[in-house]
C-alpha atoms as a PDB file:
ATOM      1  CA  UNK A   1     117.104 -38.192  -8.336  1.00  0.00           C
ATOM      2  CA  UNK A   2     118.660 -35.710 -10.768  1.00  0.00           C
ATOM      3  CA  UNK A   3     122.347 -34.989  -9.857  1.00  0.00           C
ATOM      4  CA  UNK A   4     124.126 -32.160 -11.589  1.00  0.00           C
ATOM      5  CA  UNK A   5     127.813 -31.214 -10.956  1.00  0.00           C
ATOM      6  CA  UNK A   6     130.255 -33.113  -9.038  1.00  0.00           C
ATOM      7  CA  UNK A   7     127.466 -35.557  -8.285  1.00  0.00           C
ATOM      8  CA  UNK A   8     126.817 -36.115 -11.830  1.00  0.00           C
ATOM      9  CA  UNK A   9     130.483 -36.976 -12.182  1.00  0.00           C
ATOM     10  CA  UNK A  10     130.440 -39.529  -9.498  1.00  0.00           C
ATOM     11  CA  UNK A  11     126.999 -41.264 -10.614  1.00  0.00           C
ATOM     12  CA  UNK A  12     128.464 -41.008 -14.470  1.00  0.00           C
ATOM     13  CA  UNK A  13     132.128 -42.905 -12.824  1.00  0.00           C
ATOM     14  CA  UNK A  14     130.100 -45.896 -11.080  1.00  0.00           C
ATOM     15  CA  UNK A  15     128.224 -46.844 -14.301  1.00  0.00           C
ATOM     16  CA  UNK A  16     131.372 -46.903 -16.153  1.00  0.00           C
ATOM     17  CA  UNK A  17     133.426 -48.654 -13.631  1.00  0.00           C
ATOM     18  CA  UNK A  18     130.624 -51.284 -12.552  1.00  0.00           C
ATOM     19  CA  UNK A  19     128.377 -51.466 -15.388  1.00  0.00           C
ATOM     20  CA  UNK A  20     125.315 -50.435 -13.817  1.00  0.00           C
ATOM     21  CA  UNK A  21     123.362 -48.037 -11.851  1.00  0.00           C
ATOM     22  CA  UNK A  22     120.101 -48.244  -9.050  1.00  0.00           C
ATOM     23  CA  UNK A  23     117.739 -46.041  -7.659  1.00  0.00           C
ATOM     24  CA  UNK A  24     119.437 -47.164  -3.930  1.00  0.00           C
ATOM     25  CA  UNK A  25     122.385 -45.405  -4.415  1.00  0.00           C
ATOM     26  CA  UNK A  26     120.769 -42.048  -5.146  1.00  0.00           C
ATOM     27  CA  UNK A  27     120.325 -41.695  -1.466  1.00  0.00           C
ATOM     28  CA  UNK A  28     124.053 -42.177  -0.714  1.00  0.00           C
ATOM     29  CA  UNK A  29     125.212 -40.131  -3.322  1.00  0.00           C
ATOM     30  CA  UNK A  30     123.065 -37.117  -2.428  1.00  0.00           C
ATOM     31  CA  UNK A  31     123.818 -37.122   1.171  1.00  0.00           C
ATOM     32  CA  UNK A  32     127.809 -38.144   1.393  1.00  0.00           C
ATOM     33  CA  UNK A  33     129.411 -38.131  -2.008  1.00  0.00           C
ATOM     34  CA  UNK A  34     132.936 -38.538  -0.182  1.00  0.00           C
ATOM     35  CA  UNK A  35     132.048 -41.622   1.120  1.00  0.00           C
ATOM     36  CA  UNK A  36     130.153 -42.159  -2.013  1.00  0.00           C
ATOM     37  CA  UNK A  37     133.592 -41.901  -3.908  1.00  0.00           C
ATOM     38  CA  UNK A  38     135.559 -44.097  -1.393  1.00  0.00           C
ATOM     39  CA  UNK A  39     133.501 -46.973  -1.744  1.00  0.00           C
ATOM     40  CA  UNK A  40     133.599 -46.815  -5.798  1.00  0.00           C
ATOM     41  CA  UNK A  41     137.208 -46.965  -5.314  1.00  0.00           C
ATOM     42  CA  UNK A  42     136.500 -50.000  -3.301  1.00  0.00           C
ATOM     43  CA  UNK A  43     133.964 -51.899  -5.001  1.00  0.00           C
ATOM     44  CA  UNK A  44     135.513 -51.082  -8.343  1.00  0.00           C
ATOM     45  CA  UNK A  45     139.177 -52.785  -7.843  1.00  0.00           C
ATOM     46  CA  UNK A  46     138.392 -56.267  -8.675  1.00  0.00           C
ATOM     47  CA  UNK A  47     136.807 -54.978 -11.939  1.00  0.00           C
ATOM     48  CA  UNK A  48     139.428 -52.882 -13.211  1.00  0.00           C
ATOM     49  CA  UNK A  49     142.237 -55.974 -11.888  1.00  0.00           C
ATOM     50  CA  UNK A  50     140.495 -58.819 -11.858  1.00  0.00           C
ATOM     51  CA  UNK A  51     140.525 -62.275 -13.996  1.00  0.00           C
ATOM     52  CA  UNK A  52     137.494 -63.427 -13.673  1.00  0.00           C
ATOM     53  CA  UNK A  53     134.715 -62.697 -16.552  1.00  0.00           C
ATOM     54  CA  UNK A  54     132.059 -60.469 -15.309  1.00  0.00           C
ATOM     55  CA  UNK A  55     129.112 -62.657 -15.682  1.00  0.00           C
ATOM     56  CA  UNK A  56     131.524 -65.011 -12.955  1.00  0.00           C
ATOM     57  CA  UNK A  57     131.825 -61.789 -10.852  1.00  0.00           C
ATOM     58  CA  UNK A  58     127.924 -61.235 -11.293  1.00  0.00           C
ATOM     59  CA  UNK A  59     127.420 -64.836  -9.894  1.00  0.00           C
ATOM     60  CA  UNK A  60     129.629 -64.260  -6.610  1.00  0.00           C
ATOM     61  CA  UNK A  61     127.243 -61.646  -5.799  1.00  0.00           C
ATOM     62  CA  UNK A  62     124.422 -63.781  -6.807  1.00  0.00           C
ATOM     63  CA  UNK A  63     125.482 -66.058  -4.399  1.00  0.00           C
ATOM     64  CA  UNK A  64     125.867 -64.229  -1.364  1.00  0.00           C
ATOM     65  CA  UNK A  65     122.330 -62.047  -1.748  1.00  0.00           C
ATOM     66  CA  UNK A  66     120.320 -65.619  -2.271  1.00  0.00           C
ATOM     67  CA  UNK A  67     121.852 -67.314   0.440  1.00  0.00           C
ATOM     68  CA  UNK A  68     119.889 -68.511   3.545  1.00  0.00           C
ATOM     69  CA  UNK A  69     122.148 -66.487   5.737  1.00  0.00           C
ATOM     70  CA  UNK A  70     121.273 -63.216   3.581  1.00  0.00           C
ATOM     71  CA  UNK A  71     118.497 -63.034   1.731  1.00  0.00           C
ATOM     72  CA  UNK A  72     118.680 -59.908   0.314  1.00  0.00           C
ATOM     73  CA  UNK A  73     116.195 -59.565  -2.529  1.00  0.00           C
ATOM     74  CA  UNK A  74     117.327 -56.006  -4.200  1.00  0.00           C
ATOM     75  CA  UNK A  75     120.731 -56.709  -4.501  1.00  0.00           C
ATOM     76  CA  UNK A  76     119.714 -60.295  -5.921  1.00  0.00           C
ATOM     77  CA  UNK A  77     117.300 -58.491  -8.710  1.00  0.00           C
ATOM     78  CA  UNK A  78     119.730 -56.088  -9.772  1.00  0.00           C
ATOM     79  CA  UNK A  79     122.821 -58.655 -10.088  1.00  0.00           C
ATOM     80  CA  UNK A  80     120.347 -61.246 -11.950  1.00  0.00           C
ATOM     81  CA  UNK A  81     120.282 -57.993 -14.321  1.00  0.00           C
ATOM     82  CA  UNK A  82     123.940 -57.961 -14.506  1.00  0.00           C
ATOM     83  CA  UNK A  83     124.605 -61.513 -14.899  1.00  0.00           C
ATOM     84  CA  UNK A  84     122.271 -61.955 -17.982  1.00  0.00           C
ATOM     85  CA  UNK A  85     123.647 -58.545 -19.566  1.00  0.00           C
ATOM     86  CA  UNK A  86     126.997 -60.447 -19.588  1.00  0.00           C
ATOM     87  CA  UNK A  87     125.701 -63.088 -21.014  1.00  0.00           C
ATOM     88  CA  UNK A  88     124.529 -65.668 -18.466  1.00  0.00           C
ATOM     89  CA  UNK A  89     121.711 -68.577 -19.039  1.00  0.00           C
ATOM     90  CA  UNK A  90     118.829 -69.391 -16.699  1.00  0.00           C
ATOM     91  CA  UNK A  91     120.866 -72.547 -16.350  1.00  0.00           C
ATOM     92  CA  UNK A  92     123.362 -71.617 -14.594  1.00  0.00           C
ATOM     93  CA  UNK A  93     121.671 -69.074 -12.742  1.00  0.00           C
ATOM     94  CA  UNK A  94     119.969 -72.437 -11.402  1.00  0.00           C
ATOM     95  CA  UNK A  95     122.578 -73.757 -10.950  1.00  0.00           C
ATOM     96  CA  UNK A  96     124.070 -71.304  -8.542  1.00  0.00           C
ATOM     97  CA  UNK A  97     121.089 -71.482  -6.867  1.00  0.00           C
ATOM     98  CA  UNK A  98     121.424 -75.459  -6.800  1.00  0.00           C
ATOM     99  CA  UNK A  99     124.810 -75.027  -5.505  1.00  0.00           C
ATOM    100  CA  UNK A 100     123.995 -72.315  -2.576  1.00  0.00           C
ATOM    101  CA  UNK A 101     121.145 -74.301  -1.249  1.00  0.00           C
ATOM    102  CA  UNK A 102     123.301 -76.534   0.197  1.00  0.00           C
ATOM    103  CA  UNK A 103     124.173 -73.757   2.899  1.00  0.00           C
ATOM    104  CA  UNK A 104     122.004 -75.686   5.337  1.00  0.00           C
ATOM    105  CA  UNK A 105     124.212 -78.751   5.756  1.00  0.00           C
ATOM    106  CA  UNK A 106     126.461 -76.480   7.970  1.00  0.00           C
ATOM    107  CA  UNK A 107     123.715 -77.202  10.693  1.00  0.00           C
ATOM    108  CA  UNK A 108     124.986 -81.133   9.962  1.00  0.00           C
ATOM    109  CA  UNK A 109     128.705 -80.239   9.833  1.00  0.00           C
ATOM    110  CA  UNK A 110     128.878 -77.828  12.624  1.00  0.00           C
ATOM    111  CA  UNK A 111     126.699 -79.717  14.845  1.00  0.00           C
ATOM    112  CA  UNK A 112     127.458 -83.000  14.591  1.00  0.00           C
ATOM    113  CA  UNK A 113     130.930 -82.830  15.756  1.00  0.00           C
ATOM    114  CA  UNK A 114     129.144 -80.721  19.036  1.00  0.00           C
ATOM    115  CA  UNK A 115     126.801 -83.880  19.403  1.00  0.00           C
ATOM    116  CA  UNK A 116     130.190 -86.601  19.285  1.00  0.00           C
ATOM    117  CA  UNK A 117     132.034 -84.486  21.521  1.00  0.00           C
ATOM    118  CA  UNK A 118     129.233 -84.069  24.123  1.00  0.00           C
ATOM    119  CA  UNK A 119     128.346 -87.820  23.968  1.00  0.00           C
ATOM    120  CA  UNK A 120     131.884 -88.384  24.494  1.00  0.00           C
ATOM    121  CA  UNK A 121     131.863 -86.324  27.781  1.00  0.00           C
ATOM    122  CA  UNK A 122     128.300 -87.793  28.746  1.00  0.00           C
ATOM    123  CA  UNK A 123     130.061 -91.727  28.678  1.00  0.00           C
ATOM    124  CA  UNK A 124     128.084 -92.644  25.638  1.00  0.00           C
ATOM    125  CA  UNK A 125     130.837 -92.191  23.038  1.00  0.00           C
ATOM    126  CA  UNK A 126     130.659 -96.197  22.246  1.00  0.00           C
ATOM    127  CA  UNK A 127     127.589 -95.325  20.612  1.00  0.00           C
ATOM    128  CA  UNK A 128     129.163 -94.244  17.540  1.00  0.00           C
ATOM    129  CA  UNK A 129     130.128 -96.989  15.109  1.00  0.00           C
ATOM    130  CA  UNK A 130     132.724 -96.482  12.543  1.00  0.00           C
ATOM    131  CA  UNK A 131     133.147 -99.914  11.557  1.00  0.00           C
ATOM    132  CA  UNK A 132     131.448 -99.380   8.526  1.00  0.00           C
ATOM    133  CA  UNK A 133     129.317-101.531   6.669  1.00  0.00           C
ATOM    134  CA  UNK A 134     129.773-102.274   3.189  1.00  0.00           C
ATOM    135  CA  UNK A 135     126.598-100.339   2.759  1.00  0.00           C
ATOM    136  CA  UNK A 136     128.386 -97.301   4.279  1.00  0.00           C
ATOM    137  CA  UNK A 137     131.507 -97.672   2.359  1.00  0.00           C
ATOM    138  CA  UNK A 138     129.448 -97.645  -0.693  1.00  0.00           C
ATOM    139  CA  UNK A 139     128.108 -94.536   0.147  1.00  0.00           C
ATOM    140  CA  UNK A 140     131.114 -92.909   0.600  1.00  0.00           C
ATOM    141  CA  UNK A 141     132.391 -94.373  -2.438  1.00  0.00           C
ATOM    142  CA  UNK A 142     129.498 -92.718  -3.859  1.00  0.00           C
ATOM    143  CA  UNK A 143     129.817 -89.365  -2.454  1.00  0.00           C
ATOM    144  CA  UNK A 144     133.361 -89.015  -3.426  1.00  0.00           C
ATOM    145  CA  UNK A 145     132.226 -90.241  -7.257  1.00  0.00           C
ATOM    146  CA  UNK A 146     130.262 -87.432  -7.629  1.00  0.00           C
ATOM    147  CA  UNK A 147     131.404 -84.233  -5.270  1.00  0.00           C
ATOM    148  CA  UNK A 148     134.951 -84.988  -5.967  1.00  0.00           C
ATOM    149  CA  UNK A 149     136.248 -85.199  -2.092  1.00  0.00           C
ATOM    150  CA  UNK A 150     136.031 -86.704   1.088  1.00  0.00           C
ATOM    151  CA  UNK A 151     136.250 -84.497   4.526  1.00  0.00           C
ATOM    152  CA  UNK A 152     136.673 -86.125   8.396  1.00  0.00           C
ATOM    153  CA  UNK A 153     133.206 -84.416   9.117  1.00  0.00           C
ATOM    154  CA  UNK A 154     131.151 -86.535   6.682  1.00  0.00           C
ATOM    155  CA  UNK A 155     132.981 -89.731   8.696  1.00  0.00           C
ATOM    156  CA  UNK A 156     130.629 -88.907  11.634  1.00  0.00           C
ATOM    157  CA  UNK A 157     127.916 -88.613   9.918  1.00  0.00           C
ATOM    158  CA  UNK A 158     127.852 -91.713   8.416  1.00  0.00           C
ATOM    159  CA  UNK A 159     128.522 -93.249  11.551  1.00  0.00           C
ATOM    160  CA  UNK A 160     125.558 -91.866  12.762  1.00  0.00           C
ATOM    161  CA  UNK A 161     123.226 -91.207   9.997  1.00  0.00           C
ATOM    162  CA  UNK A 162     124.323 -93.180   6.399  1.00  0.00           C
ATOM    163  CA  UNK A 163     120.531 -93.280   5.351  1.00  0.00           C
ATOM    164  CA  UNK A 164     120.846 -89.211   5.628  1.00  0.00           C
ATOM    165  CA  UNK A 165     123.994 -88.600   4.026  1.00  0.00           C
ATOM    166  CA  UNK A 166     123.245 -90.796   1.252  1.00  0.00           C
ATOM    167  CA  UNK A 167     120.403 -88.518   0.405  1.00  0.00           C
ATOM    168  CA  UNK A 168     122.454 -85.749   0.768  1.00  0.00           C
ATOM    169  CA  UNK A 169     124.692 -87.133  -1.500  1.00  0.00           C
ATOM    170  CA  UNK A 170     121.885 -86.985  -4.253  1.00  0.00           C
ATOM    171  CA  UNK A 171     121.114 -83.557  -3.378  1.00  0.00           C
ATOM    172  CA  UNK A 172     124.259 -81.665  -3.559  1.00  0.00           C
ATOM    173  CA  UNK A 173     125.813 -83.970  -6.555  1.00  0.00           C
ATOM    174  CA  UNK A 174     122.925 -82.665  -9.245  1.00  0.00           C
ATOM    175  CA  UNK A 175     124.780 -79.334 -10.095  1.00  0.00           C
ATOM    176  CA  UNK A 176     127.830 -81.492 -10.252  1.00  0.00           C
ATOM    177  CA  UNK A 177     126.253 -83.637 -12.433  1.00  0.00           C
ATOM    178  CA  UNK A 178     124.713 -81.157 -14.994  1.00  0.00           C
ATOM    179  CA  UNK A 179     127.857 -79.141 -15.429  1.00  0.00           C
ATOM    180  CA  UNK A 180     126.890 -75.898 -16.300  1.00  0.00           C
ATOM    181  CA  UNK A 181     129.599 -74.013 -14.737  1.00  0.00           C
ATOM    182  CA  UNK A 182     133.264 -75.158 -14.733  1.00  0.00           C
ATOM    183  CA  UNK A 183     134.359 -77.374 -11.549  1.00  0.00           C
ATOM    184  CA  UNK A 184     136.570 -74.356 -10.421  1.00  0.00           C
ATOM    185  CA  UNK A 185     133.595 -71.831 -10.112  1.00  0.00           C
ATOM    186  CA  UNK A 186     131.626 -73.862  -8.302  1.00  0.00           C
ATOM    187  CA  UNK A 187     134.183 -73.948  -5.726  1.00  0.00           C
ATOM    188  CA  UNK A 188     134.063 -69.879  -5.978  1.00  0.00           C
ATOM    189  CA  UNK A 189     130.558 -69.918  -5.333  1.00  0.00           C
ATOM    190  CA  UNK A 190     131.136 -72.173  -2.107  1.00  0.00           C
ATOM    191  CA  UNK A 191     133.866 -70.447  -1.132  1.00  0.00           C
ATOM    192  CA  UNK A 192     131.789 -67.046  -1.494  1.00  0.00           C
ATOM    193  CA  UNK A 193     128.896 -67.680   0.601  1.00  0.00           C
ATOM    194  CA  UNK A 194     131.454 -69.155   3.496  1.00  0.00           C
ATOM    195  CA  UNK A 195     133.735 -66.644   3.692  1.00  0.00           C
ATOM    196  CA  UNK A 196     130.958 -63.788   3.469  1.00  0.00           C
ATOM    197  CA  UNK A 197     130.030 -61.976   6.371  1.00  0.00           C
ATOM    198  CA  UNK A 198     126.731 -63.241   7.236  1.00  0.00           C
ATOM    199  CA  UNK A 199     128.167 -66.522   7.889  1.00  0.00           C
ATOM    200  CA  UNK A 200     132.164 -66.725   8.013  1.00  0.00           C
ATOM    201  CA  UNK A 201     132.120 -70.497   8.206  1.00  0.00           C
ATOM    202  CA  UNK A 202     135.841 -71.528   8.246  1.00  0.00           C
ATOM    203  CA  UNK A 203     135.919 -75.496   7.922  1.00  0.00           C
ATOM    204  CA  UNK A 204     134.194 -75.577   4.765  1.00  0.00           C
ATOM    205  CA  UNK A 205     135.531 -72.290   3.226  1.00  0.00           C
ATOM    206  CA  UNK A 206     139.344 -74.739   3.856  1.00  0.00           C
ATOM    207  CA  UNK A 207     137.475 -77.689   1.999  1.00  0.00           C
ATOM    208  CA  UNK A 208     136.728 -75.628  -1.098  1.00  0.00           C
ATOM    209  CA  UNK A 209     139.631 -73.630  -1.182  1.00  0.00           C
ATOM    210  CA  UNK A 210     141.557 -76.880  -1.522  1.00  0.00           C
ATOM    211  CA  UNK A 211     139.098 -78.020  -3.782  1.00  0.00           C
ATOM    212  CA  UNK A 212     139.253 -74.939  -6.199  1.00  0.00           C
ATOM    213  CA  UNK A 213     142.787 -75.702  -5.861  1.00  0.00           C
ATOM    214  CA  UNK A 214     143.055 -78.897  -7.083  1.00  0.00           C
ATOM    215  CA  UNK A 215     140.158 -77.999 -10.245  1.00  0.00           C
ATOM    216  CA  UNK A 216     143.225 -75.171 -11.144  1.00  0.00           C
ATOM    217  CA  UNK A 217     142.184 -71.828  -9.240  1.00  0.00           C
ATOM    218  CA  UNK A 218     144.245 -68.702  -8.969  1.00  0.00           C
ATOM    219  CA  UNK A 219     145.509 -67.505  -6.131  1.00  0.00           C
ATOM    220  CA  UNK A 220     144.488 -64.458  -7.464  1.00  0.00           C
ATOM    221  CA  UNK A 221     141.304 -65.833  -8.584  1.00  0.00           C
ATOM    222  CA  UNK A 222     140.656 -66.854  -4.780  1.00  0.00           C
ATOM    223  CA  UNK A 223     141.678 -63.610  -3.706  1.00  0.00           C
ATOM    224  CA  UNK A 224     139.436 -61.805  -6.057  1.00  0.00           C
ATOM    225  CA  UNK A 225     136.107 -64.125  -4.774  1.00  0.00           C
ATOM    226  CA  UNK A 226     136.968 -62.540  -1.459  1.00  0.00           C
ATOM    227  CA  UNK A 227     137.267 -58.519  -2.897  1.00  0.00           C
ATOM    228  CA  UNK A 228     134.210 -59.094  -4.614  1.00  0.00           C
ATOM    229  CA  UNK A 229     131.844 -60.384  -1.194  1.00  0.00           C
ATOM    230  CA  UNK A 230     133.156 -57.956   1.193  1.00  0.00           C
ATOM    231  CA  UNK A 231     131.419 -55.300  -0.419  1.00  0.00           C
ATOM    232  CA  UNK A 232     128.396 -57.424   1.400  1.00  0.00           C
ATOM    233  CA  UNK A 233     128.853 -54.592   4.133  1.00  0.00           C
ATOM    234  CA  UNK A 234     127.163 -52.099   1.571  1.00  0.00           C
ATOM    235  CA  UNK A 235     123.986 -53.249   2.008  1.00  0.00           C
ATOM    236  CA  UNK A 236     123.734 -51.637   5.650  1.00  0.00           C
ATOM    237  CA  UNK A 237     123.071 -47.947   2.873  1.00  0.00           C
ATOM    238  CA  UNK A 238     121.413 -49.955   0.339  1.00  0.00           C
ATOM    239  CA  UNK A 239     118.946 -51.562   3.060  1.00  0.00           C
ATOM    240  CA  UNK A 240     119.368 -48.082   5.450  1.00  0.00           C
ATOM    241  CA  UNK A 241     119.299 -45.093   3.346  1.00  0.00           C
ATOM    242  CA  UNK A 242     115.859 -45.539   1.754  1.00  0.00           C
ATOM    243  CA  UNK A 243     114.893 -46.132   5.501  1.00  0.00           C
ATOM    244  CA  UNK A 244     116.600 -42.903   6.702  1.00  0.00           C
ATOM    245  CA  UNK A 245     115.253 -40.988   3.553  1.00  0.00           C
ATOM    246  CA  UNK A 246     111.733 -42.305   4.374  1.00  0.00           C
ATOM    247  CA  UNK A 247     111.864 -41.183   7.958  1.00  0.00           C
ATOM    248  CA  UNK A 248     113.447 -38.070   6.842  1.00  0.00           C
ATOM    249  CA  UNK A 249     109.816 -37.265   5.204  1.00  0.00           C
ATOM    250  CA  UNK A 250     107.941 -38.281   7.508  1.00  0.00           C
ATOM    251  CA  UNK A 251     109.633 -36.012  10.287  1.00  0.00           C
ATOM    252  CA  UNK A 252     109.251 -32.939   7.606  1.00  0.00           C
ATOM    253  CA  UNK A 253     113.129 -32.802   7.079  1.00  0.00           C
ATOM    254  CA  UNK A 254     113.260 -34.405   3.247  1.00  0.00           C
ATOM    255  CA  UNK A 255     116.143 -33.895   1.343  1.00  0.00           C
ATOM    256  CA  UNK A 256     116.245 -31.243  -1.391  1.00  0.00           C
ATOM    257  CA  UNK A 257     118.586 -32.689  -4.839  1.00  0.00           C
ATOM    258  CA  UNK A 258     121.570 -31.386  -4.353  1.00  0.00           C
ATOM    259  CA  UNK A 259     122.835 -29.131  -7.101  1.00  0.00           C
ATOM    260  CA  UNK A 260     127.031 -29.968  -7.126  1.00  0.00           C
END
């Protein structure tokens, strides 16, 4: 759409205060520019106070949009845009990417502690060994070589599952390995996709906030990971408006550009 006026103003104020623009806010701005303004306010604060470079605020976003829990494939396009505008390599990209896939362990880390506490209430707690074998300690030893921690929820699943964990362990220690993003940011990127919306998982987001901690984070820098993911909540316009606008058409009501 073609805005003129006040419109014009506000469309001309988001590309200078986030860097970019996309057809999917054309619908927002045309049919509630108040609201329009409001959330550029919003959005816009940990880019005008922030500490973190932009290419590391690109990858928060990143983060969230390509998670399992999200999936959201315009927002992912358009901040892959971003990110390499500010300078980011296909490496790293990867390596976000690397580092998000782990999401799916939650289904271990959740729900093993659900399957020890019902056994325990069934009479078949006994079944769970932690007298590890060397074999077991080694893997742990291992685990904590290469991700940097140890957490009480990986002790169950040792007991239970070593075999599993130790491939685990090689799955989730490549990006650590490689290194192309600083020990400290990969915590961010952890700490993004827990604390976002779509999956608000507390017991790991603690882990990696102490871990982000210990690699030298902000608090401000934490604080900033968390203004730049609850935007997530956006993409009920970016994902709805075209929707609306489309139905709009279709039921002979379209939208005329507005002129202020």
């Amino acid at each position: 759409m073609e805005f003129s006026g006040e419109r014009k103003k506000l469309k001309d104020n988001f590309i200078k205060e986030r860097g970019y623009w996309s057809d999917f806010w054309d619908g927002l701005l045309a049919l509630d520019p108040e609201f329009f303004q409001i959330y550029l306010n919003f959005s816009a604060t940990p880019w005008k106070n922030g500490t973190l470079e932009p290419k590391i605020k690109e990858f928060m976003y990143i983060a969230i949009d390509v998670a399992t829990t999200h999936l959201y494939e315009p927002g992912l396009r358009i901040h892959l845009q971003n990110a390499f505008k500010y300078g980011a390599t296909k490496e790293e990209i990867m390596e976000v990417y690397q580092l998000v896939s782990v999401l799916g362990m939650h289904t271990i880390t959740m729900g093993v502690p659900v399957l020890i506490d019902e056994m325990d209430k069934a009479g078949q707690g006994d079944q769970v060994d932690r007298n590890f074998s060397e074999r077991q300690l080694a893997i742990k030893e291992e685990f904590i070589k290469h991700r940097g921690y140890w957490s009480g929820f990986w002790e169950d699943l040792l007991a239970l599952d070593p075999d599993f964990l130790e491939i685990y362990q090689k799955f989730s220690s490549l990006p650590w390995q490689r290194g192309h993003l600083e020990p400290k940011i990969k915590e961010f990127i952890y700490i993004a996709i827990d604390a976002a919306t779509t999956h608000l998982y507390e017991p790991g987001l603690r882990i990696h906030i102490q871990n982000a901690l210990k690699y030298g984070a902000t608090v401000q820098e934490i604080m900033e990971v968390y203004q730049l993911i609850s935007v997530l909540g956006m993409h009920t316009f970016t994902m709805g408006l075209p929707v609306l606008l489309d139905e709009l058409e279709k039921a002979g009501s379209p939208i005329e550009t507005p002129v202020g």
